[in-house]
C-alpha atoms as a PDB file:
ATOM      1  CA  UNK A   1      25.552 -26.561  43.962  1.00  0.00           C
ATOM      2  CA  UNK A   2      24.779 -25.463  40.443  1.00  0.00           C
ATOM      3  CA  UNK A   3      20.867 -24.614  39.383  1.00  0.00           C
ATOM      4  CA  UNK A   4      19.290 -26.158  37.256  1.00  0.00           C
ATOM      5  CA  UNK A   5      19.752 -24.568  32.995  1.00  0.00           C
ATOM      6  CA  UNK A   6      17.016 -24.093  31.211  1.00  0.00           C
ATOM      7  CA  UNK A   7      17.723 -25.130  27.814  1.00  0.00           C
ATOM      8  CA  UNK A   8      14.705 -22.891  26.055  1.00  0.00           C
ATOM      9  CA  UNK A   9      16.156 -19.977  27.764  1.00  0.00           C
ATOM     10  CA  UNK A  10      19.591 -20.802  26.858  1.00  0.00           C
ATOM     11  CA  UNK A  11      18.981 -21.327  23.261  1.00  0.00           C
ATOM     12  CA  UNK A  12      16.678 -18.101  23.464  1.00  0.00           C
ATOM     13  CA  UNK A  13      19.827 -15.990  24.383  1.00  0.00           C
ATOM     14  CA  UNK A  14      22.115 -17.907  21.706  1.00  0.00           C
ATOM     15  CA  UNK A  15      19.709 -16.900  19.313  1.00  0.00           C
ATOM     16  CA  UNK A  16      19.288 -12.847  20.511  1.00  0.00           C
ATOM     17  CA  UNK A  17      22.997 -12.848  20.940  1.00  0.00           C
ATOM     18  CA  UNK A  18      23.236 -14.075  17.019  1.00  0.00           C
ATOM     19  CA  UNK A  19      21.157 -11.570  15.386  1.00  0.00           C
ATOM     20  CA  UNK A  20      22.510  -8.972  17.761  1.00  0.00           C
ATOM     21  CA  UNK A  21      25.917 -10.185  16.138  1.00  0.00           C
ATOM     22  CA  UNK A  22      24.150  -9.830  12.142  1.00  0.00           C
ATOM     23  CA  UNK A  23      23.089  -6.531  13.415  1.00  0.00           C
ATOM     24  CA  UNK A  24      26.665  -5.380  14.359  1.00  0.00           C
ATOM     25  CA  UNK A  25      28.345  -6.885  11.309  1.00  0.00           C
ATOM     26  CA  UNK A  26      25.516  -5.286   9.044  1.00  0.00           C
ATOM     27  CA  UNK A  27      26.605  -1.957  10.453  1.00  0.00           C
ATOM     28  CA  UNK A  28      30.365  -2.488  10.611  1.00  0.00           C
ATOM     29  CA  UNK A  29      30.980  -3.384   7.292  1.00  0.00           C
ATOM     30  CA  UNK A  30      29.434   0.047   5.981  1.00  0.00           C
ATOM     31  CA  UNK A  31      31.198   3.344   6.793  1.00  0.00           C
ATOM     32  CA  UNK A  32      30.736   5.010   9.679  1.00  0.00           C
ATOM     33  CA  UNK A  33      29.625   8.049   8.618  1.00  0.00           C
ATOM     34  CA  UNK A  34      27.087   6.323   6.352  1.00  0.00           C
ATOM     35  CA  UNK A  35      26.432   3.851   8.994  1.00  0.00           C
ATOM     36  CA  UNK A  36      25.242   6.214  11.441  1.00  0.00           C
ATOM     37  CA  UNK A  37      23.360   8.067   8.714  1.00  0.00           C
ATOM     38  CA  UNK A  38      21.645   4.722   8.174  1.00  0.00           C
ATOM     39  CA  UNK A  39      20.756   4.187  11.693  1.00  0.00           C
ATOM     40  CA  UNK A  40      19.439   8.289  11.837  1.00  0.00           C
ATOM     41  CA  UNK A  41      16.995   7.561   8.262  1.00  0.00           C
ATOM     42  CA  UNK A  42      15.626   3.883   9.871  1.00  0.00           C
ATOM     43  CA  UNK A  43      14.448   5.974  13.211  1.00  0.00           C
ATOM     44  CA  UNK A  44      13.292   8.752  11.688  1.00  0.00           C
ATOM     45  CA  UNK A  45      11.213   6.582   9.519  1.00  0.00           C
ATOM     46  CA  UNK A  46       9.900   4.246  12.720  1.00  0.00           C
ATOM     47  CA  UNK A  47       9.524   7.473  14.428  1.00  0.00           C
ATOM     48  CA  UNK A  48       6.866   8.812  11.584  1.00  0.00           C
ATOM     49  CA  UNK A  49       4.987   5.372  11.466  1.00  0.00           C
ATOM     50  CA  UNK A  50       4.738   5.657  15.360  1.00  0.00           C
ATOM     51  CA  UNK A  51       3.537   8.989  15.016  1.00  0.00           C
ATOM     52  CA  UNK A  52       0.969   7.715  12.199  1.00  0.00           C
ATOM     53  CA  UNK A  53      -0.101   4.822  14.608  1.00  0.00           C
ATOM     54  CA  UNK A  54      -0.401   7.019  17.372  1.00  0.00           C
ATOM     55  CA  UNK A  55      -2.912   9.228  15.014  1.00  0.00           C
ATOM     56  CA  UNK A  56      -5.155   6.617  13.735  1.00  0.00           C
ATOM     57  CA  UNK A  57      -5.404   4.490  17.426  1.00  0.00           C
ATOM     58  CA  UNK A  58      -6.560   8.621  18.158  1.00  0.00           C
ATOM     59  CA  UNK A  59      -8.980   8.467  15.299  1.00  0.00           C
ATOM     60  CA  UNK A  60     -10.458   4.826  16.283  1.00  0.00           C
ATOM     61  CA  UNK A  61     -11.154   5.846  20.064  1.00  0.00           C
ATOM     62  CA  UNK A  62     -12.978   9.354  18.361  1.00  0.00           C
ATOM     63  CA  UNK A  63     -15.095   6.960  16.618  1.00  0.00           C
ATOM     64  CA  UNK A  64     -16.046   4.943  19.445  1.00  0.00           C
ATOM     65  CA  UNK A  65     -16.680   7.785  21.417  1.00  0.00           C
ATOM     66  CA  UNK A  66     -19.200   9.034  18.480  1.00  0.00           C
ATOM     67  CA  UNK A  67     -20.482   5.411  18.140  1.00  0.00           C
ATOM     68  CA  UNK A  68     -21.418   5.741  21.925  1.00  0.00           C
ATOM     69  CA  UNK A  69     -23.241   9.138  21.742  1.00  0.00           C
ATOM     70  CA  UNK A  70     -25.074   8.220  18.897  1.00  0.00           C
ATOM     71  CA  UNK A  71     -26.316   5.099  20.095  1.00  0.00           C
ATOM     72  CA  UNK A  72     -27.211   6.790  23.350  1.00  0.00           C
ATOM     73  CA  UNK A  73     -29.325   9.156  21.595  1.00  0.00           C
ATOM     74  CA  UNK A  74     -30.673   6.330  19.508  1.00  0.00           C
ATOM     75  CA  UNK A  75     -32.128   5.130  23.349  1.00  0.00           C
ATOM     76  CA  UNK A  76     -33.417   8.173  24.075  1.00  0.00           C
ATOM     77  CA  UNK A  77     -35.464   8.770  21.108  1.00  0.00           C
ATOM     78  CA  UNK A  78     -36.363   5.179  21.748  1.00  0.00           C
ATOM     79  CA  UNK A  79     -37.405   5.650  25.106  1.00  0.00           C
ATOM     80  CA  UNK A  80     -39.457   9.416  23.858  1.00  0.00           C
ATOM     81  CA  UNK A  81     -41.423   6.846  21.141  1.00  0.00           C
ATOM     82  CA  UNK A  82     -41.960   3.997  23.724  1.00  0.00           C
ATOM     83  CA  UNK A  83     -44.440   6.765  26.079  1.00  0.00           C
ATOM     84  CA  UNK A  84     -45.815   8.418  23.257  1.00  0.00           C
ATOM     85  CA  UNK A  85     -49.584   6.898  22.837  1.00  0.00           C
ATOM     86  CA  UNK A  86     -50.524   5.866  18.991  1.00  0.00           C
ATOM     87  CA  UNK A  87     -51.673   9.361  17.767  1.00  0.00           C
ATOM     88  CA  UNK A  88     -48.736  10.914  18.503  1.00  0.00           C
ATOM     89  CA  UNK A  89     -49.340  12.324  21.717  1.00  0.00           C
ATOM     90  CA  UNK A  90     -47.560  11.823  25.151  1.00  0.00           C
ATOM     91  CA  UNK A  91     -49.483   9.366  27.300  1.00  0.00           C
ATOM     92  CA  UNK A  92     -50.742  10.328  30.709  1.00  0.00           C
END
């Protein structure tokens, strides 16, 4: 008995399959030593914007981690005012 085809998944894979196709022709009609130049330059140059994303999702989580320190010690010194009478001194 055959299953049932899923026509979205069918013309899913007809599509992949197509630019997969584009993508081999693109690289067939060049030379192959230039080709395989080509396809060195394009991941060297996804390999340095991963390594720039990789820096700056680094440099957002530093920043959060700062945000969080300084709004703890924002609390504190909250908390230091809050029992501190209106001359200045601690209350008892």
């Amino acid at each position: 008995m055959q299953q049932g085809r899923d026509p979205i998944r069918d013309a899913g894979e007809a599509i992949c399959d197509g630019l997969r196709q584009i993508g081999n022709f693109s690289y067939a009609i060049l030379p192959k030593d230039i080709a395989h130049k080509l396809a060195d330059l394009k991941k060297a140059v996804l390999t340095e914007l991963t390594t720039a994303l990789q820096r700056d999702m680094e440099w957002i989580d530093n920043r959060v981690a700062g945000g969080d320190k300084l709004r703890e010690e924002w609390r504190e010194k909250c908390r230091r005012q809050t029992y501190t009478d209106p001359t200045g001194g601690p209350v008892n």
